[in-house]
PDB file of N, CA and C in Angstrom:
ATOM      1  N   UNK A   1     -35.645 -48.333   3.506  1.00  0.00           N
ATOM      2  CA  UNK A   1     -36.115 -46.994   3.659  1.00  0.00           C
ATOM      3  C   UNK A   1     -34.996 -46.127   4.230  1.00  0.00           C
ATOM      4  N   UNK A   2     -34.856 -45.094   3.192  1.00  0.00           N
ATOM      5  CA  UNK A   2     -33.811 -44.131   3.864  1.00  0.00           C
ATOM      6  C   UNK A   2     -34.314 -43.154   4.868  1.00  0.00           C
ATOM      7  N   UNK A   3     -33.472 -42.835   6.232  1.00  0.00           N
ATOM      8  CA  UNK A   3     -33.948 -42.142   7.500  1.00  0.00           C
ATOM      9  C   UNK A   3     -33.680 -40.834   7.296  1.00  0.00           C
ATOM     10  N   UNK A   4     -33.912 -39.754   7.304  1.00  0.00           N
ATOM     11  CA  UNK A   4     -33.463 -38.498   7.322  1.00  0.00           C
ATOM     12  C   UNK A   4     -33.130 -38.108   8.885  1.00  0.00           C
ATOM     13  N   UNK A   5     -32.241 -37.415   8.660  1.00  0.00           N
ATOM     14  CA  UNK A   5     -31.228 -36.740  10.208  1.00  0.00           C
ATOM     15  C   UNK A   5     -31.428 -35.641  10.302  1.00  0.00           C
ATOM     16  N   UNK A   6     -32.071 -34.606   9.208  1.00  0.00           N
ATOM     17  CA  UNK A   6     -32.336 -33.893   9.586  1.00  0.00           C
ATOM     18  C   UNK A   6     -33.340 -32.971  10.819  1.00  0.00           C
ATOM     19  N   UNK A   7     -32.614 -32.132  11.222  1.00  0.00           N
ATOM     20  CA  UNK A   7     -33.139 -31.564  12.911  1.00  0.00           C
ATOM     21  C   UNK A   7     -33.013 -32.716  14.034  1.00  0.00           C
ATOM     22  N   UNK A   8     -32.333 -33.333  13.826  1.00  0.00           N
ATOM     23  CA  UNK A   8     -31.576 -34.328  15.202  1.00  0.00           C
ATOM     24  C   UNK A   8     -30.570 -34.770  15.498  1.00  0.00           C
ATOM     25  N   UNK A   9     -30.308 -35.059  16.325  1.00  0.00           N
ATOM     26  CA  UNK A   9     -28.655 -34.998  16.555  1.00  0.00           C
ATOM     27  C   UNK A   9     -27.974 -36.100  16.114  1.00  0.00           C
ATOM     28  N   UNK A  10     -26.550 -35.952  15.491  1.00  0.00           N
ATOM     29  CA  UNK A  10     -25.816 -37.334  15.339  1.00  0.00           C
ATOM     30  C   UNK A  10     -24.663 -37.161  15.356  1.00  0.00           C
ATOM     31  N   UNK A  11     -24.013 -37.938  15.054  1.00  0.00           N
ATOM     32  CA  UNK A  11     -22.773 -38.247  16.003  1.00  0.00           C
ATOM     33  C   UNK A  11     -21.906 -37.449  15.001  1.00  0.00           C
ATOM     34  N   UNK A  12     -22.095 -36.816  14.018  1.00  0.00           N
ATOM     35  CA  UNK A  12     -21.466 -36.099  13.211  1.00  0.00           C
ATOM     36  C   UNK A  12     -21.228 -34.271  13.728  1.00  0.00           C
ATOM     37  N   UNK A  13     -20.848 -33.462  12.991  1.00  0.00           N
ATOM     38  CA  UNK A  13     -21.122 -32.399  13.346  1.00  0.00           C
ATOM     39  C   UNK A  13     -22.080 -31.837  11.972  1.00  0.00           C
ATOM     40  N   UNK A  14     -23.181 -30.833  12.579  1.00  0.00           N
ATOM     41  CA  UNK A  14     -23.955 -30.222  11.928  1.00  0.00           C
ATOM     42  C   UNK A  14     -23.881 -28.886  12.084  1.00  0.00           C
ATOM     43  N   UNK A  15     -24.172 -27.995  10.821  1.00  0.00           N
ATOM     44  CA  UNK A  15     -24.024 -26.928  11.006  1.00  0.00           C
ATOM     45  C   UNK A  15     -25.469 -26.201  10.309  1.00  0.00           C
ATOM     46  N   UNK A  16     -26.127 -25.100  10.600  1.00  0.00           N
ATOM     47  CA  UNK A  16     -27.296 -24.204   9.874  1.00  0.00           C
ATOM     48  C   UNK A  16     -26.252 -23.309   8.683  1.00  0.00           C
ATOM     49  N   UNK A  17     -26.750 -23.567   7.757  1.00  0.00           N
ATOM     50  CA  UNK A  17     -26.190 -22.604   6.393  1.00  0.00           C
ATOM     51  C   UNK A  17     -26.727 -21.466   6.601  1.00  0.00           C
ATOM     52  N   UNK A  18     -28.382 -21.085   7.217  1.00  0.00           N
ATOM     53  CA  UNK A  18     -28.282 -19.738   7.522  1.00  0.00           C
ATOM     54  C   UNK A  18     -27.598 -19.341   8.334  1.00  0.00           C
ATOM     55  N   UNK A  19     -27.589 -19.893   9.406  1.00  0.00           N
ATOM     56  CA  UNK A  19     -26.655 -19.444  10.733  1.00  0.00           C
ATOM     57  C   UNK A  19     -25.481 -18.989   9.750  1.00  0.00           C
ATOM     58  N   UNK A  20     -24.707 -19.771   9.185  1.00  0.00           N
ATOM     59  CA  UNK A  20     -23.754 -19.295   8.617  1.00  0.00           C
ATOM     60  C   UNK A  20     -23.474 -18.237   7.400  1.00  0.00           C
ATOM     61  N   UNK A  21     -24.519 -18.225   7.473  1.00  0.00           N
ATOM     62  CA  UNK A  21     -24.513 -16.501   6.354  1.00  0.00           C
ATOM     63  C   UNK A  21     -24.806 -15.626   7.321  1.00  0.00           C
ATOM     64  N   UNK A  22     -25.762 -15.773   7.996  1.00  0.00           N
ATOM     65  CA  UNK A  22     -25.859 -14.923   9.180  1.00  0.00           C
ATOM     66  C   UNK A  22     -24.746 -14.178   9.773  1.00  0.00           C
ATOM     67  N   UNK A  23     -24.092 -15.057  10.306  1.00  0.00           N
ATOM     68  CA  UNK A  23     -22.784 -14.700  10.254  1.00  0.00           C
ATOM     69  C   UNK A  23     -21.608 -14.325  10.077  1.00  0.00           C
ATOM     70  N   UNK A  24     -21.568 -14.384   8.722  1.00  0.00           N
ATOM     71  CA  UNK A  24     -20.812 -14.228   7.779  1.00  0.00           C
ATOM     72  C   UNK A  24     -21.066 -12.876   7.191  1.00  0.00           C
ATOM     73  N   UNK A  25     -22.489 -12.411   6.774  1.00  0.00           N
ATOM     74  CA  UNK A  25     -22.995 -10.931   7.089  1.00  0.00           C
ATOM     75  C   UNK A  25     -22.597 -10.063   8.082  1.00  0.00           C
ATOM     76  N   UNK A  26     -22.277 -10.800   9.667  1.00  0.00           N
ATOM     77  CA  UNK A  26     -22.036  -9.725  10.976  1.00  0.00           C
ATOM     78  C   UNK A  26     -20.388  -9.134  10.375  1.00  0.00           C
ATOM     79  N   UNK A  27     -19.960 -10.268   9.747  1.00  0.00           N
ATOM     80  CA  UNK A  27     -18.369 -10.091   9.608  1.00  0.00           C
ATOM     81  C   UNK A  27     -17.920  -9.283   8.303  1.00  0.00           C
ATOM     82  N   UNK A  28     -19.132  -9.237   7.249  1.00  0.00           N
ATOM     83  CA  UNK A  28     -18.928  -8.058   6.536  1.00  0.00           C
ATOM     84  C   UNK A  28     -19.016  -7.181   6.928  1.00  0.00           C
ATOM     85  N   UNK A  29     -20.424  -6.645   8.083  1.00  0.00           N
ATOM     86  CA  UNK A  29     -20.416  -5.407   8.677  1.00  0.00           C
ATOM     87  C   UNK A  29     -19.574  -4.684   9.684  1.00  0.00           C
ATOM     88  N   UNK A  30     -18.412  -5.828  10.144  1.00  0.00           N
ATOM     89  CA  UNK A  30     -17.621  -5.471  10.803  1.00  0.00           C
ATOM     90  C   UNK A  30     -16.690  -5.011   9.652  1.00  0.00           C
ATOM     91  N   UNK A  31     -16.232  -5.152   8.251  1.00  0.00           N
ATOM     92  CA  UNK A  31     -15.350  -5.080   7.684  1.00  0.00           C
ATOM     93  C   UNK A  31     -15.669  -3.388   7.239  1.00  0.00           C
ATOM     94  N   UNK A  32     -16.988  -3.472   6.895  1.00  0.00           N
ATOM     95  CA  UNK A  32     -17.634  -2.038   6.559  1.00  0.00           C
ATOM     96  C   UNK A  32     -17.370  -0.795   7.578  1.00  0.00           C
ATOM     97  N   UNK A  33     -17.635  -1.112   9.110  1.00  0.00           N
ATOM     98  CA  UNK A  33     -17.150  -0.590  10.054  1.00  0.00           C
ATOM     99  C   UNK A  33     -16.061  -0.080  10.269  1.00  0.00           C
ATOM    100  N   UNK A  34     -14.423  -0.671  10.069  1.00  0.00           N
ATOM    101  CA  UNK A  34     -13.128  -0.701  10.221  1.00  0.00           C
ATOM    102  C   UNK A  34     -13.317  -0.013   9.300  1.00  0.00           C
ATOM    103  N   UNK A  35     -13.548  -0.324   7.818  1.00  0.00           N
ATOM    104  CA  UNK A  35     -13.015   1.049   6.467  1.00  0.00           C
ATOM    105  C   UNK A  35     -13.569   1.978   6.606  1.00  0.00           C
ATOM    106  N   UNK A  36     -14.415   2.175   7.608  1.00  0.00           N
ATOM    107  CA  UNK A  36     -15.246   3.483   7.804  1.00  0.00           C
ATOM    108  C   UNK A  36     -13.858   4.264   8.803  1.00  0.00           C
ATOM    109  N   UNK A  37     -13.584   3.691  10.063  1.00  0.00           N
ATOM    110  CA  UNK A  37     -13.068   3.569  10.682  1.00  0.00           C
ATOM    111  C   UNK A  37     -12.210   4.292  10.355  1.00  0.00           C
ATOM    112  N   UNK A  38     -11.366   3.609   9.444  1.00  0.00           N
ATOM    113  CA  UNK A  38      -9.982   3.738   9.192  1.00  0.00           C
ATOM    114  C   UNK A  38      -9.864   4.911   8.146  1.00  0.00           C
ATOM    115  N   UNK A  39     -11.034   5.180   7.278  1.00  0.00           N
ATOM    116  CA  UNK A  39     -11.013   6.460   6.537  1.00  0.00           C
ATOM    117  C   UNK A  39     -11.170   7.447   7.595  1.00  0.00           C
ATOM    118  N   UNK A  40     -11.876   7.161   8.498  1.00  0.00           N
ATOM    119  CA  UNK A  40     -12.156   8.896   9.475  1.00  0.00           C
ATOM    120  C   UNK A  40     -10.615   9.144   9.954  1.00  0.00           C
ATOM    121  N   UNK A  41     -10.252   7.918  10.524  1.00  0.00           N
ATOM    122  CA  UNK A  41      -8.780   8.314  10.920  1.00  0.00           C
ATOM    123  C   UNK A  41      -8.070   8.814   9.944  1.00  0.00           C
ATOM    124  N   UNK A  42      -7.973   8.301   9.019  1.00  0.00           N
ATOM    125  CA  UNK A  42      -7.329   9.122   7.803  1.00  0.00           C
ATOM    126  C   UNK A  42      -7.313  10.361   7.678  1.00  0.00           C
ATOM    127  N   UNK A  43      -8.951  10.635   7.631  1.00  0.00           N
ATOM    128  CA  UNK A  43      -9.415  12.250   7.421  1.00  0.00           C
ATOM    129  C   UNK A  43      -8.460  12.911   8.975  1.00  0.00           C
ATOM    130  N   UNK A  44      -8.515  12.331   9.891  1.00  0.00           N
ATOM    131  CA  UNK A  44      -8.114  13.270  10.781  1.00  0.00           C
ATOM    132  C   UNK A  44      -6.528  13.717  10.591  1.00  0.00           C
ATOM    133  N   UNK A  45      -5.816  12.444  10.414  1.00  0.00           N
ATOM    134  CA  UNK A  45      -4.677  12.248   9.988  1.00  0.00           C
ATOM    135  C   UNK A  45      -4.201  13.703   8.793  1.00  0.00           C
ATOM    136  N   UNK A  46      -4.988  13.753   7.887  1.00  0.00           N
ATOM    137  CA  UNK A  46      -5.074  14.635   6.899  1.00  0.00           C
ATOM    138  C   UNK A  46      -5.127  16.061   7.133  1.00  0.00           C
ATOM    139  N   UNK A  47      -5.993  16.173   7.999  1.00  0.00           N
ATOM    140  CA  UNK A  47      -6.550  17.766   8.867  1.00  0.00           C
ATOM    141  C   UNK A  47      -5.384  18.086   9.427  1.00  0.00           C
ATOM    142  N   UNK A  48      -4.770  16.918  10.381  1.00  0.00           N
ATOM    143  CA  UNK A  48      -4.049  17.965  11.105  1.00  0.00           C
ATOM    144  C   UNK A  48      -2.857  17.907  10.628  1.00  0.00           C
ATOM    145  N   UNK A  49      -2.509  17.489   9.676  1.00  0.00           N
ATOM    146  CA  UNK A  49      -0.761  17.412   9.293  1.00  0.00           C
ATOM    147  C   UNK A  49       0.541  16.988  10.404  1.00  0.00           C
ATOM    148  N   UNK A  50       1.231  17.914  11.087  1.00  0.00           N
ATOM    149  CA  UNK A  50       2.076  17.582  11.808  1.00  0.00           C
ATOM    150  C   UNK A  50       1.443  17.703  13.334  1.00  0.00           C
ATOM    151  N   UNK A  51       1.297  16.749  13.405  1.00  0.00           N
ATOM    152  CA  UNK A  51       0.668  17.248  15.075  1.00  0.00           C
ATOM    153  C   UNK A  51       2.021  16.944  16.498  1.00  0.00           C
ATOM    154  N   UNK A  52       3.020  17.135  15.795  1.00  0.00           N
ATOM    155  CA  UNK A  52       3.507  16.563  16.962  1.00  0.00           C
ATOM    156  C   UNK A  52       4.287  18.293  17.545  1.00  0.00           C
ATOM    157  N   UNK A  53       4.021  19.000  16.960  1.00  0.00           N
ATOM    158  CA  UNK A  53       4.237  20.419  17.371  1.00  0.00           C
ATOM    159  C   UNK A  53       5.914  21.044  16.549  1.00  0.00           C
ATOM    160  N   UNK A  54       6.302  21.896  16.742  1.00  0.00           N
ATOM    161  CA  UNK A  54       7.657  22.385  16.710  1.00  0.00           C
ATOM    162  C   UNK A  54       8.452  22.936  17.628  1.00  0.00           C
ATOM    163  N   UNK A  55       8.211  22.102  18.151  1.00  0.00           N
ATOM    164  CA  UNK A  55       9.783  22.287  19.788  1.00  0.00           C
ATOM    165  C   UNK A  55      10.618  21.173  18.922  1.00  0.00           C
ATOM    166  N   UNK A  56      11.160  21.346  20.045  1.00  0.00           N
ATOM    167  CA  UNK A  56      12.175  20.259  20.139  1.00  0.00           C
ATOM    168  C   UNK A  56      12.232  18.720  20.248  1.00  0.00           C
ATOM    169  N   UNK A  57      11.018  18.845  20.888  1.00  0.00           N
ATOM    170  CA  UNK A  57      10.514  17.258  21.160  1.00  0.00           C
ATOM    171  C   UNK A  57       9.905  16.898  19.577  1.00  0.00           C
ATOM    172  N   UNK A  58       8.537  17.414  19.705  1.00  0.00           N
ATOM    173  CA  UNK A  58       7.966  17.136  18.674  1.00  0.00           C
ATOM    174  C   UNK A  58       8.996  17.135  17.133  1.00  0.00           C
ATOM    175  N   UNK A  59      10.003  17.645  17.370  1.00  0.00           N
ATOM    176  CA  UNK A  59      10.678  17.418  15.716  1.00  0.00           C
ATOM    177  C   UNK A  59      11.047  16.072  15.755  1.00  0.00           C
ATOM    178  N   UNK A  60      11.617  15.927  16.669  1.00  0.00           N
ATOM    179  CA  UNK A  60      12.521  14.200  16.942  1.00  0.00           C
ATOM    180  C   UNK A  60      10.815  13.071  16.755  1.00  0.00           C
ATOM    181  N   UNK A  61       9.752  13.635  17.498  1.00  0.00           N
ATOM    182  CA  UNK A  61       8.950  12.791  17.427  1.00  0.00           C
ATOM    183  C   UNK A  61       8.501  12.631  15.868  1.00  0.00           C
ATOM    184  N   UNK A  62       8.359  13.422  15.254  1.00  0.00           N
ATOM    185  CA  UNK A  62       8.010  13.807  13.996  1.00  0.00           C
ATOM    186  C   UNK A  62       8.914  13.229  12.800  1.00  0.00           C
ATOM    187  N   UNK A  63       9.913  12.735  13.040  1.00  0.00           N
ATOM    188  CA  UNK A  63      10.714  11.426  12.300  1.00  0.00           C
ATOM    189  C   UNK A  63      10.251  10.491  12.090  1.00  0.00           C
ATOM    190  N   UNK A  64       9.824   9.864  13.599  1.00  0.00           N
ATOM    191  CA  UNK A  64       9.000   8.659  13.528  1.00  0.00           C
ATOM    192  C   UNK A  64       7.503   8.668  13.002  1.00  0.00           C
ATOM    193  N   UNK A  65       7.067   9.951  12.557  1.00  0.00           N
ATOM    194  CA  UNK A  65       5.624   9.961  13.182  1.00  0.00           C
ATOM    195  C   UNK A  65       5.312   8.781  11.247  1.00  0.00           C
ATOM    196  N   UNK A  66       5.569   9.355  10.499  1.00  0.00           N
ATOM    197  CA  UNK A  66       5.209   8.606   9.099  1.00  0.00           C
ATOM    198  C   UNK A  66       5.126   7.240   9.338  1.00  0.00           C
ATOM    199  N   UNK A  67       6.206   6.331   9.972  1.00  0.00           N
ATOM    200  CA  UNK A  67       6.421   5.018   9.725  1.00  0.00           C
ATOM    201  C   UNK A  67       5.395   4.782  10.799  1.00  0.00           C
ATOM    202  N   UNK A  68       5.098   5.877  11.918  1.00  0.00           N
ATOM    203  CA  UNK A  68       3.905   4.684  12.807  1.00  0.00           C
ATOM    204  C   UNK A  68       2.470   4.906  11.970  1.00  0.00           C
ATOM    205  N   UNK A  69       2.264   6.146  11.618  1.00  0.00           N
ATOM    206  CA  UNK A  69       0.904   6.373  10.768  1.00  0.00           C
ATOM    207  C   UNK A  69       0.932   5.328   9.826  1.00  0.00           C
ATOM    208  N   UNK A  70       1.668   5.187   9.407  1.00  0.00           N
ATOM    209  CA  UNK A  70       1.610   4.080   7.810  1.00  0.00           C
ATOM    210  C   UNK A  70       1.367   2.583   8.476  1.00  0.00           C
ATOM    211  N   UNK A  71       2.410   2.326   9.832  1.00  0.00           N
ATOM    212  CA  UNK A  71       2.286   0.860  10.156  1.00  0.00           C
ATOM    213  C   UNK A  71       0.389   0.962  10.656  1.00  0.00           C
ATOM    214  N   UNK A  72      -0.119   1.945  11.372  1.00  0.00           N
ATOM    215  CA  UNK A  72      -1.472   1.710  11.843  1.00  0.00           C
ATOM    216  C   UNK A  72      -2.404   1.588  10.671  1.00  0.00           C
ATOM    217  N   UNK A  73      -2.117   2.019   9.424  1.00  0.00           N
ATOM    218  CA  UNK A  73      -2.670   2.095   8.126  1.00  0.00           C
ATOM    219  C   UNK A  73      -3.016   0.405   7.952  1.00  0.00           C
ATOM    220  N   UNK A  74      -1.186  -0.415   7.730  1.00  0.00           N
ATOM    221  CA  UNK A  74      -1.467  -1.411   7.315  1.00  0.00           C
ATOM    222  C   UNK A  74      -1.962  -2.181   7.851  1.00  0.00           C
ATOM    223  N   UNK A  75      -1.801  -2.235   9.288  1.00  0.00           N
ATOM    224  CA  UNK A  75      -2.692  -2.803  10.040  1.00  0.00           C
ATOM    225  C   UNK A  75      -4.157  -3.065   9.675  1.00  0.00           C
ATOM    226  N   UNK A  76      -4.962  -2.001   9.968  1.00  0.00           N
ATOM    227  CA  UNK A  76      -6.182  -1.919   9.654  1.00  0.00           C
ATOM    228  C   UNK A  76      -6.343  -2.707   8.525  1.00  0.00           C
ATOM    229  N   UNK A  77      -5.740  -1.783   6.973  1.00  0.00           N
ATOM    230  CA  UNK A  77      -5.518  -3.221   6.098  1.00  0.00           C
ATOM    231  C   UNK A  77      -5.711  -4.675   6.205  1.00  0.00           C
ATOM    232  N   UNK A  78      -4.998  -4.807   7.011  1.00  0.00           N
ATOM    233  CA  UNK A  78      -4.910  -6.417   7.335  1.00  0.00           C
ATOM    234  C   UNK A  78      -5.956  -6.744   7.828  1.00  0.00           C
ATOM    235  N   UNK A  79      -6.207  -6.067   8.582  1.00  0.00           N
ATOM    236  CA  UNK A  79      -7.721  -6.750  10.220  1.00  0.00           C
ATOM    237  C   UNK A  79      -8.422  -6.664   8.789  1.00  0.00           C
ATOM    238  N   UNK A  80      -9.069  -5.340   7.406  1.00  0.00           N
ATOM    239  CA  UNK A  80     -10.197  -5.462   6.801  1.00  0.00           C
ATOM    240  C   UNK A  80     -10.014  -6.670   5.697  1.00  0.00           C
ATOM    241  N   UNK A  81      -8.386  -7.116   5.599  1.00  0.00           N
ATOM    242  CA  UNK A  81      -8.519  -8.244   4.375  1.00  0.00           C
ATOM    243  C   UNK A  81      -8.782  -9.098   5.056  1.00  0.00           C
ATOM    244  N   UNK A  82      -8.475  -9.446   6.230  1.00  0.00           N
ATOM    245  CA  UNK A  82      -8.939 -10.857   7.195  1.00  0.00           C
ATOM    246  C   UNK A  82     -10.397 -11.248   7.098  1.00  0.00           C
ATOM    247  N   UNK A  83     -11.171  -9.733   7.481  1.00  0.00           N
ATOM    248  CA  UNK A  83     -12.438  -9.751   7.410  1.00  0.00           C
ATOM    249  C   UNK A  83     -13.064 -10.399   6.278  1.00  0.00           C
ATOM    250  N   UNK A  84     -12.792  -9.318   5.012  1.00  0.00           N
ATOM    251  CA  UNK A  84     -12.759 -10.320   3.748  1.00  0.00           C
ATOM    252  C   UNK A  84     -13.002 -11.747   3.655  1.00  0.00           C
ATOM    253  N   UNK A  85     -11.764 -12.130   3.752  1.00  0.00           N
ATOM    254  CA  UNK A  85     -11.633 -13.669   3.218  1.00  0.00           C
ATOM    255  C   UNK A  85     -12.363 -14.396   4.497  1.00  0.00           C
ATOM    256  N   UNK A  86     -12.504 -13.912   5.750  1.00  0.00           N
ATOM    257  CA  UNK A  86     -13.386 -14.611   6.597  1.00  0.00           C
ATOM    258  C   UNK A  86     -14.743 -14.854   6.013  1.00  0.00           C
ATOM    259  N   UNK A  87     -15.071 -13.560   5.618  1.00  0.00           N
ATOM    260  CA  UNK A  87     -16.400 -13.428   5.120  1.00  0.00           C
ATOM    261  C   UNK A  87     -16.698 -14.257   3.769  1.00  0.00           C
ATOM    262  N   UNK A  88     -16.104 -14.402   2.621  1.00  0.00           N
ATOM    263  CA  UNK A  88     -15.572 -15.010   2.043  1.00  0.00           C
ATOM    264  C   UNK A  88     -15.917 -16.787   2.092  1.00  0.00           C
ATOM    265  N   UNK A  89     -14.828 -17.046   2.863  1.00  0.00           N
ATOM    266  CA  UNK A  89     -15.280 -18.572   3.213  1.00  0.00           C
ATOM    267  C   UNK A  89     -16.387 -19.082   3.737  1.00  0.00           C
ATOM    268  N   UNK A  90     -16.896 -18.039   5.066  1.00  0.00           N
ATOM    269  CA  UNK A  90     -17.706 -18.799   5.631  1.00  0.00           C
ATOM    270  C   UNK A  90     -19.330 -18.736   4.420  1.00  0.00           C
ATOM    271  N   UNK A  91     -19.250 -17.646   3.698  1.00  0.00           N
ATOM    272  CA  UNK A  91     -20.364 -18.297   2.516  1.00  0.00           C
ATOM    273  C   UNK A  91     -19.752 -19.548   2.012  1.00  0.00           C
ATOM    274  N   UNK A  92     -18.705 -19.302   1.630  1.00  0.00           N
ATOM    275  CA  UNK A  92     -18.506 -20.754   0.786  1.00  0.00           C
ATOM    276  C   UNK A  92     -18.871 -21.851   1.612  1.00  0.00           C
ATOM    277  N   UNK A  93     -18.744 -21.984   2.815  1.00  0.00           N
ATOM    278  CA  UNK A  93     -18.967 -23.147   3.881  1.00  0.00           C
ATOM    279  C   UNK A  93     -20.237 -23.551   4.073  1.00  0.00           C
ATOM    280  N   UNK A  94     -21.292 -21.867   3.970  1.00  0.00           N
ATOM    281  CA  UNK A  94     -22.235 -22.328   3.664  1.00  0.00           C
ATOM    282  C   UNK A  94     -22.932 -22.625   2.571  1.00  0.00           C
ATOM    283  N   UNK A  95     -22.714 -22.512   2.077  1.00  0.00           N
ATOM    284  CA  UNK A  95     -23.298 -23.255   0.248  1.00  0.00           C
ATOM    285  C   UNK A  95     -22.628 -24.881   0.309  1.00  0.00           C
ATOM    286  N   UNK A  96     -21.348 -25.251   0.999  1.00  0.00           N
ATOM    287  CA  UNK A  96     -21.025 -26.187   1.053  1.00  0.00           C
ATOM    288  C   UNK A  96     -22.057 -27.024   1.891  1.00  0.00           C
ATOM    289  N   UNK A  97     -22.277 -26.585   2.915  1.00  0.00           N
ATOM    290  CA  UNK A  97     -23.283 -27.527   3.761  1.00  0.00           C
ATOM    291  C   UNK A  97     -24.779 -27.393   3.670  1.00  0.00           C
ATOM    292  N   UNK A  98     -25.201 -26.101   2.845  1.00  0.00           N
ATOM    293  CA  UNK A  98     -26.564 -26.046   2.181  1.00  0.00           C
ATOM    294  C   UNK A  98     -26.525 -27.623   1.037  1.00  0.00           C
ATOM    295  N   UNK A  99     -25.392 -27.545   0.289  1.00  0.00           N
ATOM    296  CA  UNK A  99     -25.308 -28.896  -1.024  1.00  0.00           C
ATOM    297  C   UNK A  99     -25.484 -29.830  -0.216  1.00  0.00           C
ATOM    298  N   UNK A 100     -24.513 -30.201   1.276  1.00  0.00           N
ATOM    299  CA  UNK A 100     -24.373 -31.369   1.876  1.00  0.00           C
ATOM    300  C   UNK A 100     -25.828 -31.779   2.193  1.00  0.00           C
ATOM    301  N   UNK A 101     -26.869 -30.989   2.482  1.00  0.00           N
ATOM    302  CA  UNK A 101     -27.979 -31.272   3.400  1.00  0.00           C
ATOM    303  C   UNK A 101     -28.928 -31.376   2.581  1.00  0.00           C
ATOM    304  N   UNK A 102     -29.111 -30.436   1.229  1.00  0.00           N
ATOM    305  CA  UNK A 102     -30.021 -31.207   0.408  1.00  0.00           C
ATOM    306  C   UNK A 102     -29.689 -32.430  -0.323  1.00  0.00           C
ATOM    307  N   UNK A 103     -28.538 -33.065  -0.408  1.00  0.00           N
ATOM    308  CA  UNK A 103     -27.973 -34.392  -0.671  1.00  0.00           C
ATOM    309  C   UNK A 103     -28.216 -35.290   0.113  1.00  0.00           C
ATOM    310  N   UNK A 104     -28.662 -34.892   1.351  1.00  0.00           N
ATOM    311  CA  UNK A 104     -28.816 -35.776   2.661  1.00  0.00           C
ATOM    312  C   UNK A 104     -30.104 -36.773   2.726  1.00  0.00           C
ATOM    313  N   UNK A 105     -31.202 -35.045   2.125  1.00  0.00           N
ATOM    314  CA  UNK A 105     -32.212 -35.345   2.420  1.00  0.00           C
ATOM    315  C   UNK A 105     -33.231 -36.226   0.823  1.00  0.00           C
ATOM    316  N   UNK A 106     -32.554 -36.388   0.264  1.00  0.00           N
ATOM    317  CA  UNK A 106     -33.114 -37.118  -0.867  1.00  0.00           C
ATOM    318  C   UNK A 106     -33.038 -38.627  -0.414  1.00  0.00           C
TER     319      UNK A 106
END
């Protein structure tokens, strides 16, 4: 007679496939968040054009200002592709351990 393990503990590790969509949902909505995010900054970015003024300071600052706007751009980029492929796997992980557990339980 085969024993089922399911809902008890064993010496393995177990994981909930909902839990893990669950989850995996919080981390899309974080991804949704940031591109929201990162478009408003944009928009502001857009509105105000040169904000670093026309003195003297602000011109010198205003050299740099493109390459830091663009590096905070890609940034964000990055944090929302991370999000992505986080989000990404951890479905796949769970469909992986949804298969594992109805395989278990036969």
């Amino acid at each position: 007679m085969k024993e089922k393990l399911v809902g008890r503990p064993s010496d393995g590790y177990d994981a909930s496939a909902s839990g893990i969509h669950r989850r995996a949902e919080e981390v899309r909505e974080e991804a949704e968040y940031a591109s929201a995010l990162r478009d408003e900054l944009f928009g502001a970015f857009a509105r105000e054009g040169r904000p670093m003024g026309n003195d003297v300071y602000g011109a010198e600052l205003d050299k740099s200002f493109p390459g830091l706007r663009d590096a905070i751009f890609n940034e964000f980029d990055a944090y929302i592709g991370e999000l992505g492929h986080t989000h990404e796997d951890m479905r796949t992980s769970a469909k992986h351990y949804d298969i594992a557990r109805r395989q278990s339980e036969r």
